[in-house]
N, C-alpha and C. Protein backbone atom coordinates (compact mmCIF):
# COMPACT_ATOMS: atom_id res chain seq x y z
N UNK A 1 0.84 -1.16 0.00
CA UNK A 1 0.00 0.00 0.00
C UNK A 1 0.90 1.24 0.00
N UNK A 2 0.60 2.67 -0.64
CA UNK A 2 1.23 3.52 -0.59
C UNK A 2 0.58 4.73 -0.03
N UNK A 3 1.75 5.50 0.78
CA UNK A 3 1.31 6.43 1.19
C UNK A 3 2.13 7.72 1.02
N UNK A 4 1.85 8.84 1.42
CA UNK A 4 2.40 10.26 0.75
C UNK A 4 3.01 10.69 2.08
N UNK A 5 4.18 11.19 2.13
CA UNK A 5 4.24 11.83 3.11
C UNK A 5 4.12 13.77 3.29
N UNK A 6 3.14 13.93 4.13
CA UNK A 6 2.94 15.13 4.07
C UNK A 6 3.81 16.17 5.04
N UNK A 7 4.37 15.99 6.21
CA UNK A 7 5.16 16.94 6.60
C UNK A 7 5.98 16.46 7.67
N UNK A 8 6.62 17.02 8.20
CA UNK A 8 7.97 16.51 9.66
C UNK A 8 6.40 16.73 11.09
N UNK A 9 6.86 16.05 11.87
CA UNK A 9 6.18 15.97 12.88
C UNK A 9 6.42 17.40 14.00
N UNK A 10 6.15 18.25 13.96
CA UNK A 10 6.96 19.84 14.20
C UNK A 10 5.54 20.48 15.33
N UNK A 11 6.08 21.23 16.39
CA UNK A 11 5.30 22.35 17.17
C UNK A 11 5.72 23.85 16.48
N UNK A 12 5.22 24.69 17.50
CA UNK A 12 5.40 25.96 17.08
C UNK A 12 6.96 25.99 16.77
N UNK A 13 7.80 25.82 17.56
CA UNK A 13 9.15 26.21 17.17
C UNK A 13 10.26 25.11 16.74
N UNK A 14 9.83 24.21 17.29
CA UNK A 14 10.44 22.79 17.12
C UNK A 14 10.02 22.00 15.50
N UNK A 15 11.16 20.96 15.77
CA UNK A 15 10.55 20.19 14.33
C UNK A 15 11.38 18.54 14.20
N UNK A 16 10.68 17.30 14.32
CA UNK A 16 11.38 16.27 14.48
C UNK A 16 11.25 15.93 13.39
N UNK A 17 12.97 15.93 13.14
CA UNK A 17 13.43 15.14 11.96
C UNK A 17 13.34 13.58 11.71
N UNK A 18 12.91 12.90 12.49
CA UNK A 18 13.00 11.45 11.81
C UNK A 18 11.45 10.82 12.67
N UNK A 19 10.54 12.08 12.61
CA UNK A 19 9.08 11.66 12.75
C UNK A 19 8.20 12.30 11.60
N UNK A 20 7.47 11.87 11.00
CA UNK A 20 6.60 12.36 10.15
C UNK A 20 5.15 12.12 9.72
N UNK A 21 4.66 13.02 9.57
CA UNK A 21 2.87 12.36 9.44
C UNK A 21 2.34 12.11 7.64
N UNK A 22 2.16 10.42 7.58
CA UNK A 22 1.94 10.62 6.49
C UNK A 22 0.10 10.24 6.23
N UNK A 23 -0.47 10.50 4.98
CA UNK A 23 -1.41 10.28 4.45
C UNK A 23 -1.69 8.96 3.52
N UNK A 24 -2.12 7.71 3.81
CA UNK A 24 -2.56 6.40 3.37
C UNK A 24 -3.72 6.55 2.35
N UNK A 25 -3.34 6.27 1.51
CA UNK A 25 -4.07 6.53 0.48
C UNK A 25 -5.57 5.62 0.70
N UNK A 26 -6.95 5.75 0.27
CA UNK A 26 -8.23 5.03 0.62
C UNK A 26 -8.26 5.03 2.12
N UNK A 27 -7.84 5.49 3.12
CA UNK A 27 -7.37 6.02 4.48
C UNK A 27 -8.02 7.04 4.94
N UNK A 28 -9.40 7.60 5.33
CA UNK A 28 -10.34 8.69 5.91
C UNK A 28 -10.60 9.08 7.05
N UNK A 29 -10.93 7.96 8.38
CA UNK A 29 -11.30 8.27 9.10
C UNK A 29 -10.16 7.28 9.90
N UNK A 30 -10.27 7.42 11.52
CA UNK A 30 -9.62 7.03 12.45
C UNK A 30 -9.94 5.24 12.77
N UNK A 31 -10.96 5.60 12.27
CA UNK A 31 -10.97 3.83 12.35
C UNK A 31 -10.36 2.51 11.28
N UNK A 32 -10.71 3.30 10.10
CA UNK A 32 -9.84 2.66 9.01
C UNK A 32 -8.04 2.70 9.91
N UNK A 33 -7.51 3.98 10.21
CA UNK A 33 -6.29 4.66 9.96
C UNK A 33 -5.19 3.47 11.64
N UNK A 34 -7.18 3.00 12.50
CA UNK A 34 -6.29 2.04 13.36
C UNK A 34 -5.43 1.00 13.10
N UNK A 35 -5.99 0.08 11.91
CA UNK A 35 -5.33 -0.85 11.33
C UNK A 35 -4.45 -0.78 10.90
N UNK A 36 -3.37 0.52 10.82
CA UNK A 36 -2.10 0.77 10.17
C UNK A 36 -1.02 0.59 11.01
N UNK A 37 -1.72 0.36 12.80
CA UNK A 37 -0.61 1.03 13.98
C UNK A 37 0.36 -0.50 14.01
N UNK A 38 1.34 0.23 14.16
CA UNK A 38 1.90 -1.51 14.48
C UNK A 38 3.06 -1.73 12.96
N UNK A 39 2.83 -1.11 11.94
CA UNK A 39 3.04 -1.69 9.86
C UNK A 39 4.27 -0.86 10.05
N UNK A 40 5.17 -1.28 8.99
CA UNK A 40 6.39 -0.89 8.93
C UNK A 40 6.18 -0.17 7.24
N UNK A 41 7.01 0.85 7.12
CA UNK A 41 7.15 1.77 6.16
C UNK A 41 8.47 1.93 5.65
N UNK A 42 9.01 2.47 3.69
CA UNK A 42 9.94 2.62 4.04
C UNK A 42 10.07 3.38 3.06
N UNK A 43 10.92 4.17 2.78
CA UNK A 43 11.47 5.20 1.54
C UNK A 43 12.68 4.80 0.96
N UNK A 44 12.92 4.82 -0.01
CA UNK A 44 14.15 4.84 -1.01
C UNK A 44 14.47 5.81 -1.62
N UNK A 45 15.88 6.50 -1.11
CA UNK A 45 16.36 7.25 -1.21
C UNK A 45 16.73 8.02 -2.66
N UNK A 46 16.23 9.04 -3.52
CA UNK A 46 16.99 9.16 -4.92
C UNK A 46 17.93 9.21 -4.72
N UNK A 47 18.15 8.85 -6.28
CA UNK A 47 20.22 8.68 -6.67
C UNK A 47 20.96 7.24 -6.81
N UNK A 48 21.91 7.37 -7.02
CA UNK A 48 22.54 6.81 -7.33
C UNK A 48 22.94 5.61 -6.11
N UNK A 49 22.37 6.03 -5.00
CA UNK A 49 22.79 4.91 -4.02
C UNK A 49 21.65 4.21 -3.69
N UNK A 50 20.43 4.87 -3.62
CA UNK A 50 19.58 3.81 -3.60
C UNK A 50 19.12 3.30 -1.85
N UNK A 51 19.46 3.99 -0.92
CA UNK A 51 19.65 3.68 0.31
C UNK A 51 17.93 3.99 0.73
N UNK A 52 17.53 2.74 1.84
CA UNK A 52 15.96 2.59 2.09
C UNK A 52 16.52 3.43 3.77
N UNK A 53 15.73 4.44 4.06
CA UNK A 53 15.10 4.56 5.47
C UNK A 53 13.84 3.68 5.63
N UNK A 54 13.99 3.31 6.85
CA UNK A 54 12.97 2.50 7.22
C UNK A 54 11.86 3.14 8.37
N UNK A 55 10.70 2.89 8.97
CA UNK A 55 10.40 3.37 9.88
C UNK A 55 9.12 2.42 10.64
N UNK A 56 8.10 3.02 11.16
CA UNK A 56 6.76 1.95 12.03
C UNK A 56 6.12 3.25 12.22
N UNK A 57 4.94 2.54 12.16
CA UNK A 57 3.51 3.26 12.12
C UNK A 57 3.56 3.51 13.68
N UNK A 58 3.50 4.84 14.32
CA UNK A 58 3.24 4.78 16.03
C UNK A 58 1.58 5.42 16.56
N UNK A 59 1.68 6.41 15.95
CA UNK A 59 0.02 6.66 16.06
C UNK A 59 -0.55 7.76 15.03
N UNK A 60 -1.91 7.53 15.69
CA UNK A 60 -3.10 8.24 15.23
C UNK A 60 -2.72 9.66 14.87
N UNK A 61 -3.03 10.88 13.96
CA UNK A 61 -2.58 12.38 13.85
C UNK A 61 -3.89 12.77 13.17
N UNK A 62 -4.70 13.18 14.54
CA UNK A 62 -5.82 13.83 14.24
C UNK A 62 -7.21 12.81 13.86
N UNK A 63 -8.19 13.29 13.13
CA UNK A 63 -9.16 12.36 13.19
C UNK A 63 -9.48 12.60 11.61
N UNK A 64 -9.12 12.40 10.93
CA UNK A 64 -9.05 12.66 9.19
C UNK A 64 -7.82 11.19 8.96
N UNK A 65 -7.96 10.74 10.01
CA UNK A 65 -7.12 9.24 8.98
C UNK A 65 -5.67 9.12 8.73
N UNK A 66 -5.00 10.31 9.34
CA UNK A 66 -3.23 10.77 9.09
C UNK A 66 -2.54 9.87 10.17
N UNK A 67 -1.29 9.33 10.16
CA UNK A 67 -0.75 8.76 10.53
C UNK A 67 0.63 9.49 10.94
N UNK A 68 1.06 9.22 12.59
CA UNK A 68 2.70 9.10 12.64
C UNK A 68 4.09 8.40 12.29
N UNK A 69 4.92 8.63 11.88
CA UNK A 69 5.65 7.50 11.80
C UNK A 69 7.17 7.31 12.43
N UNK A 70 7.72 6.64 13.16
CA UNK A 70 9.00 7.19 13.64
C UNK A 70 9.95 6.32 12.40
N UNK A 71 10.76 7.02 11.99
CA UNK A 71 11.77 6.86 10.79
C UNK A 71 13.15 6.45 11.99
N UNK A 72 14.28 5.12 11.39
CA UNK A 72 15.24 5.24 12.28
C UNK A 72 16.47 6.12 12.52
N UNK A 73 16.31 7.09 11.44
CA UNK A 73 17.28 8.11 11.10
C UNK A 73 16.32 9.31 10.78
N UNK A 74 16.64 10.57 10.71
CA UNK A 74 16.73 11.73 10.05
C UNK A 74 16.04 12.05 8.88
N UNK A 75 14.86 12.24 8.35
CA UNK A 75 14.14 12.40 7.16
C UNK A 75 15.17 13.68 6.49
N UNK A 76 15.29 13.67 5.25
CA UNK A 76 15.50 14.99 4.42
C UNK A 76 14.31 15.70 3.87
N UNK A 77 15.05 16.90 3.41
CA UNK A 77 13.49 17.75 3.04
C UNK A 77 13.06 17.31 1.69
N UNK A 78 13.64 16.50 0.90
CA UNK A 78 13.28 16.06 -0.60
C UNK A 78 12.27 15.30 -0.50
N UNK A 79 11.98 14.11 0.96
CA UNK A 79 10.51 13.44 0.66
C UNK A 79 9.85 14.17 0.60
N UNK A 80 9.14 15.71 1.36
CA UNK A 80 8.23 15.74 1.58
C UNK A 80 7.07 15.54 0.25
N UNK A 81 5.77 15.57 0.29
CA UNK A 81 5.26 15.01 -0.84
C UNK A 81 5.66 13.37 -1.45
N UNK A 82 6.68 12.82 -1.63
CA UNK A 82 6.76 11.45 -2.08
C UNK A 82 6.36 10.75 -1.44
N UNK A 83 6.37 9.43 -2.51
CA UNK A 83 5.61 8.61 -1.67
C UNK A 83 6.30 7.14 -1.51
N UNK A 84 5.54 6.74 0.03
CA UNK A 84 6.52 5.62 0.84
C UNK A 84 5.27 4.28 0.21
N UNK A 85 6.26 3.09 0.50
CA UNK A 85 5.80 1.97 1.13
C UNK A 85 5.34 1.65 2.38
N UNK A 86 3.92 1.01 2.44
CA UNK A 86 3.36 0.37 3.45
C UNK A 86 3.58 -1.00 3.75
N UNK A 87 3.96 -1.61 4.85
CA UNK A 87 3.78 -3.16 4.64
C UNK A 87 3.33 -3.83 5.72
């Protein structure tokens, strides 16, 4: 399944780099968005190296179906918008 990632997991002044909330595509409401908690995710890096960040579904973001995800490293700003693997 694929999903988009829409932004860094961030407060007013703060901003965590290797958390992010993404959007599951056919994914609406909070009850669909429970069945995701627990699924592992992953991105592949452009270029020439090809390198996967990996991450896990941790929770719920809001009640529109958005998801957290903790990544084991450092997101860059090039995902935002692309899109990950669900599994």
């Amino acid at each position: 399944m694929e999903a988009v990632i829409l932004n860094f997991r961030r407060g007013r002044r703060t901003q965590s780099s290797n958390q992010m909330i993404l959007r599951i595509e056919d994914v609406d409401n909070k009850e669909k968005a429970k069945t995701f908690l627990g699924k592992k995710v992953s991105w592949i890096c452009p270029g020439k190296n090809k390198k996967e960040i990996k991450g896990l579904v941790k929770m719920l973001h809001g009640n529109s179906g958005l998801v957290r995800v903790h990544f084991e490293r450092g997101m860059p700003g090039q995902c935002l918008g692309k899109k990950v693997q669900v599994k």
